[in-house]
N, C-alpha and C. Protein backbone atom coordinates (compact mmCIF):
# COMPACT_ATOMS: atom_id res chain seq x y z
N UNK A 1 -8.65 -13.11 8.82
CA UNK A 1 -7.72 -12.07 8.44
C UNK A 1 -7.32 -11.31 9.71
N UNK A 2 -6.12 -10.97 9.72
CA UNK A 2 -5.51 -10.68 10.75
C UNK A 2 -4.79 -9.07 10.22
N UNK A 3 -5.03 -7.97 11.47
CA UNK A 3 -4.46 -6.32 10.65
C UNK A 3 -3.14 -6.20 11.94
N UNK A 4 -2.50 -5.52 11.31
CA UNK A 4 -1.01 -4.89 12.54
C UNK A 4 -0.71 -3.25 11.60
N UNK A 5 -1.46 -2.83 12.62
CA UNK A 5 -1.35 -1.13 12.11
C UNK A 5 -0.21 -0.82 12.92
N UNK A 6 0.77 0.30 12.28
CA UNK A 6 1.37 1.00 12.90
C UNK A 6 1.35 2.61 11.94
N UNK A 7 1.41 3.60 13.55
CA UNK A 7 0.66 5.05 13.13
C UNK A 7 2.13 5.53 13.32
N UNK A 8 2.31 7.24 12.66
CA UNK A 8 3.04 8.07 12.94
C UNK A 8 2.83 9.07 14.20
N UNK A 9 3.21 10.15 14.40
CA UNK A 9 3.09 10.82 15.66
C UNK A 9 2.15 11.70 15.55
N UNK A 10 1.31 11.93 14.47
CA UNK A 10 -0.39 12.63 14.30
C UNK A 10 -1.11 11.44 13.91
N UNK A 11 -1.20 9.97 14.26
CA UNK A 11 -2.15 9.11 14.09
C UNK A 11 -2.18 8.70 12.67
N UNK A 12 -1.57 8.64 12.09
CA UNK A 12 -1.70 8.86 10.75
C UNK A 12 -1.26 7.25 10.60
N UNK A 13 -2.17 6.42 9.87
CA UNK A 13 -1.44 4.85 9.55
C UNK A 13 -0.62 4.97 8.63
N UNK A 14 0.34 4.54 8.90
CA UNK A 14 2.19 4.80 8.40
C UNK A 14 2.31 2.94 7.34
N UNK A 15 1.81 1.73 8.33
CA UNK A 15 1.98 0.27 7.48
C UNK A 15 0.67 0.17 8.25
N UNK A 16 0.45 -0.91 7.50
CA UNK A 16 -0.46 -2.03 7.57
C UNK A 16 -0.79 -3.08 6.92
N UNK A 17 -0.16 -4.60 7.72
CA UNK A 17 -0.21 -5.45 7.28
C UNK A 17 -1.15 -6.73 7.92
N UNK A 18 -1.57 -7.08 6.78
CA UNK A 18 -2.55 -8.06 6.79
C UNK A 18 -2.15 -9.75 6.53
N UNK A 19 -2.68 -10.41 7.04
CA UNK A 19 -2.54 -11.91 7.73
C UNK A 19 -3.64 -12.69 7.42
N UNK A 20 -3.42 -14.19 6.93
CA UNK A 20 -4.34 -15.15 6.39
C UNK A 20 -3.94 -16.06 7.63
N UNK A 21 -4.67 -16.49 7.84
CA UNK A 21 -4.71 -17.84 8.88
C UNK A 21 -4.56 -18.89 7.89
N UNK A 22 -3.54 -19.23 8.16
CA UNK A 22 -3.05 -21.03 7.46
C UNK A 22 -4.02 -22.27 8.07
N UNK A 23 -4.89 -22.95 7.93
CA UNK A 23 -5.22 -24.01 8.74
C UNK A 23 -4.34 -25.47 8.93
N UNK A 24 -3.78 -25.26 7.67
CA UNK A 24 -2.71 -26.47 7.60
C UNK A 24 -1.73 -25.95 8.49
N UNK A 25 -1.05 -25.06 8.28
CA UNK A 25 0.16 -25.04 9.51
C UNK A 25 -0.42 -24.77 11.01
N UNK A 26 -1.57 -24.04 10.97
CA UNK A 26 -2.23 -23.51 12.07
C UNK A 26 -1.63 -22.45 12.70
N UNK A 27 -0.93 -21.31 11.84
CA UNK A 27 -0.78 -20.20 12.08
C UNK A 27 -1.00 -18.93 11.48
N UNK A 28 -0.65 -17.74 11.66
CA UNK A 28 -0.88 -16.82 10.73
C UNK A 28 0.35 -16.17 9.17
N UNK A 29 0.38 -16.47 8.85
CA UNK A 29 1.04 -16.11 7.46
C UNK A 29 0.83 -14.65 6.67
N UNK A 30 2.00 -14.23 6.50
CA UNK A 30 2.00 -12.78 5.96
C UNK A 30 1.44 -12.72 4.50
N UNK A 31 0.86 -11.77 4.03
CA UNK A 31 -0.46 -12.15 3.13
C UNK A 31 -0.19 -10.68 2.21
N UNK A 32 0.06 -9.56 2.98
CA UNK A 32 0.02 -8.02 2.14
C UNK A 32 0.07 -6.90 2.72
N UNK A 33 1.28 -6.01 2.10
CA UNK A 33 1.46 -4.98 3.18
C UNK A 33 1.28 -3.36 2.23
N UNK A 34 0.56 -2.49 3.41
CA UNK A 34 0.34 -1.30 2.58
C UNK A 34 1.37 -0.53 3.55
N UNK A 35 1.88 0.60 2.94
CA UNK A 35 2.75 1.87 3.60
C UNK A 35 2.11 3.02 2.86
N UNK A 36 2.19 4.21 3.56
CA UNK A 36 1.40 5.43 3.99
C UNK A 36 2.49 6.36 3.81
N UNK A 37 2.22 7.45 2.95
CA UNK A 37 2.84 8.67 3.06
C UNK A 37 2.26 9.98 3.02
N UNK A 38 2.24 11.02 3.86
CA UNK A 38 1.35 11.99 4.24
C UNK A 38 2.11 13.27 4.12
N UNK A 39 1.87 13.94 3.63
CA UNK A 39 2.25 15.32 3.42
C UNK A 39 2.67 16.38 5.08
N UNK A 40 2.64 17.50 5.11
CA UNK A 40 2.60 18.22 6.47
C UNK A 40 1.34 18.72 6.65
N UNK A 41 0.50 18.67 5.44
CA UNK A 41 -1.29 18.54 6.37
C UNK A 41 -1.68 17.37 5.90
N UNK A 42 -1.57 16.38 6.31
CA UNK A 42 -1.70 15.27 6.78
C UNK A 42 -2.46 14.44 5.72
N UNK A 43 -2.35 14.76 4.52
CA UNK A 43 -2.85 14.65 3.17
C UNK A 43 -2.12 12.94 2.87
N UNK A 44 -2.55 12.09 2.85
CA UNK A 44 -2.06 10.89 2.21
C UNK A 44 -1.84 11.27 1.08
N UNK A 45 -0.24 11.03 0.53
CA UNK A 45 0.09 11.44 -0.71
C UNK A 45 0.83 10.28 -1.66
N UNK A 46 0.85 9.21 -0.69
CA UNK A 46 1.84 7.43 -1.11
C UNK A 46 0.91 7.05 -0.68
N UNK A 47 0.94 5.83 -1.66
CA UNK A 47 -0.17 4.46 -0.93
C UNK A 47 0.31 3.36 -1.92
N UNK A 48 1.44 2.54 -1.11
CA UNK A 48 2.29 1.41 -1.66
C UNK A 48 1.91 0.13 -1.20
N UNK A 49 1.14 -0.96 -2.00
CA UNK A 49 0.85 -2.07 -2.13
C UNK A 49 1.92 -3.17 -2.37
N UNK A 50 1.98 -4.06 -1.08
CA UNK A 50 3.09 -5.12 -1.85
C UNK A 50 2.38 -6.67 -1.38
N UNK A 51 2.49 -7.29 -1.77
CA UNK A 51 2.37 -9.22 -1.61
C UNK A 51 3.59 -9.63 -0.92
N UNK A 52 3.47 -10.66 -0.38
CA UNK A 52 4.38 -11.56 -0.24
C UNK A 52 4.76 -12.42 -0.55
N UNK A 53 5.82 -12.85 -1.35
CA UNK A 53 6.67 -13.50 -1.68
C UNK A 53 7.10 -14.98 -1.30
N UNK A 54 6.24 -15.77 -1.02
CA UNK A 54 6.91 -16.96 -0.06
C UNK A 54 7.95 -17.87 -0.79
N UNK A 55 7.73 -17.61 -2.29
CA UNK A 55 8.84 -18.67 -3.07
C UNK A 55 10.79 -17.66 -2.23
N UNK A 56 10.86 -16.19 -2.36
CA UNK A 56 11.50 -15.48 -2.14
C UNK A 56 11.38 -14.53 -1.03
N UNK A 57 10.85 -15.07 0.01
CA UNK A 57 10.57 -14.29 1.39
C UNK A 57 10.54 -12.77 1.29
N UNK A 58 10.23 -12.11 0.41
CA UNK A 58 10.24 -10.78 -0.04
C UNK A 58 8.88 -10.00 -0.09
N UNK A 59 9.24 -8.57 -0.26
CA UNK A 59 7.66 -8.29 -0.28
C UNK A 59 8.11 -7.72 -1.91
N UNK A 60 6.60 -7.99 -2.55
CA UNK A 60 6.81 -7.88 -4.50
C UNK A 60 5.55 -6.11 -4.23
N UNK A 61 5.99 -5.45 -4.79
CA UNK A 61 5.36 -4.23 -5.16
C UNK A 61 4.29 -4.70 -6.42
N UNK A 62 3.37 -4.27 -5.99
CA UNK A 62 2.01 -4.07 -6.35
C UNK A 62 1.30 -3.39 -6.92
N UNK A 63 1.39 -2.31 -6.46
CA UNK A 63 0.73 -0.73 -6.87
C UNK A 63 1.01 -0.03 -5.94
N UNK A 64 0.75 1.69 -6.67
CA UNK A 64 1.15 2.89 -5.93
C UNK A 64 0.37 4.10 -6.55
N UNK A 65 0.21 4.59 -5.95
CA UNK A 65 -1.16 5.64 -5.93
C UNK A 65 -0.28 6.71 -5.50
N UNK A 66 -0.33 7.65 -5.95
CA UNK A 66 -0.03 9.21 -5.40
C UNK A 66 -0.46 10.10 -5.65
N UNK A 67 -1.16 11.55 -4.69
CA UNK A 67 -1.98 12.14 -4.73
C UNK A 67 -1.59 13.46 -4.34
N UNK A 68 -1.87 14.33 -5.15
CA UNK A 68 -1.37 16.06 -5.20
C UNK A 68 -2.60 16.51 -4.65
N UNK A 69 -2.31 17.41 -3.73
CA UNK A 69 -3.40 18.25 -3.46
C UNK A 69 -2.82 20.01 -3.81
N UNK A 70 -4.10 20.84 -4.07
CA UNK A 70 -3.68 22.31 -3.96
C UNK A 70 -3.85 22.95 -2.48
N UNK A 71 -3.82 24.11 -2.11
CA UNK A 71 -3.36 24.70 -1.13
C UNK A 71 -4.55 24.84 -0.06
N UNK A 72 -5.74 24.23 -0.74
CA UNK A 72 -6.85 24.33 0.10
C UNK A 72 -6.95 22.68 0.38
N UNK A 73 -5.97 22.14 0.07
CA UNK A 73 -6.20 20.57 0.72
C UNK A 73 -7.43 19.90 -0.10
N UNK A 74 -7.22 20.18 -1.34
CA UNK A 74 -8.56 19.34 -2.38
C UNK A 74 -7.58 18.84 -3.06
N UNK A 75 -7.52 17.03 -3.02
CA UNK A 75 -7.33 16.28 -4.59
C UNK A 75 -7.71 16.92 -5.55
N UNK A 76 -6.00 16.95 -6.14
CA UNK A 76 -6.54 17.46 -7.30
C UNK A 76 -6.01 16.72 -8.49
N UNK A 77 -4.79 15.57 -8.01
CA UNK A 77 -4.76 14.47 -8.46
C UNK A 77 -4.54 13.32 -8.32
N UNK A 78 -4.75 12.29 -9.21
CA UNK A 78 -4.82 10.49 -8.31
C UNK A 78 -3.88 10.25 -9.53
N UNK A 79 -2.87 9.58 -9.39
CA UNK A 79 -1.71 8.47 -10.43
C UNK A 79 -1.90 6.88 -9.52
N UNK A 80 -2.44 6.70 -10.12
CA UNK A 80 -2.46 4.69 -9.78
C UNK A 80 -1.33 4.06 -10.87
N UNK A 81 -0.57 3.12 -10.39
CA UNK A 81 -0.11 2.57 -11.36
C UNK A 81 0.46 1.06 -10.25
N UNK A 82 0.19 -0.10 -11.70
CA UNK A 82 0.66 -0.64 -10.74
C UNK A 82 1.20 -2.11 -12.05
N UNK A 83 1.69 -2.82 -11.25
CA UNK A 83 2.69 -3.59 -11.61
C UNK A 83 2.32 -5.05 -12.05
N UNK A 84 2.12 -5.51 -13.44
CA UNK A 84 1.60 -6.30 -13.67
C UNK A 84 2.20 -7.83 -14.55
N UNK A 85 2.65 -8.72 -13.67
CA UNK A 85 3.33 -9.53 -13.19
C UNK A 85 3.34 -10.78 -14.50
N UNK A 86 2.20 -10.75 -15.27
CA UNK A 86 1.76 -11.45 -16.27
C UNK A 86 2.56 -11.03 -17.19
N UNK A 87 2.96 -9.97 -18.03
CA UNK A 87 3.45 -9.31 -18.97
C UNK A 87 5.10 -8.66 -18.65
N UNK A 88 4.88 -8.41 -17.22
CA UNK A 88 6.22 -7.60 -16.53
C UNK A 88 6.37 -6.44 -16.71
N UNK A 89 5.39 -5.65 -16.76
CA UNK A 89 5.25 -4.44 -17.23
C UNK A 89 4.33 -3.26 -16.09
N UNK A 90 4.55 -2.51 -16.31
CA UNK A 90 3.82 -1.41 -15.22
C UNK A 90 3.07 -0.27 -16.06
N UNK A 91 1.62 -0.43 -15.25
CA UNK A 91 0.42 0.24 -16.10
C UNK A 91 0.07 1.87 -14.95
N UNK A 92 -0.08 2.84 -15.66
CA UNK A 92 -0.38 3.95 -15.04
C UNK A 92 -1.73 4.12 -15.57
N UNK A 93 -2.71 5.02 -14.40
CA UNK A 93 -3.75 5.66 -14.93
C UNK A 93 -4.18 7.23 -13.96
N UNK A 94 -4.61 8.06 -14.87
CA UNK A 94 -4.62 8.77 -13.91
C UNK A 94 -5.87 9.91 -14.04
N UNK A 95 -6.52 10.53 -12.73
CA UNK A 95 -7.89 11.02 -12.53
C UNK A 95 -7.32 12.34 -11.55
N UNK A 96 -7.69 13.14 -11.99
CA UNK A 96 -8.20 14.52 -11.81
C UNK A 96 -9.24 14.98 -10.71
C-alpha cells in the first residue's frame, strides 16, 4: 500500500490517497481517496471517502462523516452516512 498526503497551510491533511500495487501490471493503481475539511480551529469537520472506479475512471463516493463541535472545541456531534451500492441507497447514523 502506497499513501500521497497532501496538507493545507496549518498542516492539516486536506487528501489522501492510497495505492495497491498491481503485480500483474507491476505498478501502482489508485485504490481510495479521503478529503479533509477543517473548521478555523482546525476541528476536522468533512471526512469524504471515495473508491475508484476503474470500469468508469471516476472516483464513486463512499461515505461522509461530519462533525459539529461547541465553542470549547468538544465533539459534540458525529453524522456518518454512507452510500450503499447494493440497494442504491444512502444510510445515515448518528452519535452525540
Amino acid at each position: 500500500m502506497k499513501y500521497e498526503h497532501i496538507y493545507d497551510l496549518n498542516n492539516n491533511v486536506i487528501s489522501l490517497v492510497l495505492y495497491d500495487w498491481n503485480t500483474a501490471l507491476v505498478s501502482w493503481e489508485i485504490y481510495r481517496k479521503a478529503e479533509y475539511t477543517y473548521d478555523v480551529n482546525n476541528n476536522r469537520i468533512i471526512d469524504m471517502q471515495y473508491d475508484w472506479d476503474t470500469t468508469t475512471s471516476a472516483w464513486v463516493e463512499i461515505s461522509k462523516r461530519e462533525y459539529s463541535f461547541d465553542l470549547n472545541n468538544n465533539r459534540i456531534v458525529d453524522l456518518y452516512s454512507f452510500w450503499d451500492a447494493t440497494s442504491s441507497s444512502k444510510a445515515e447514523f448518528q452519535s452525540y
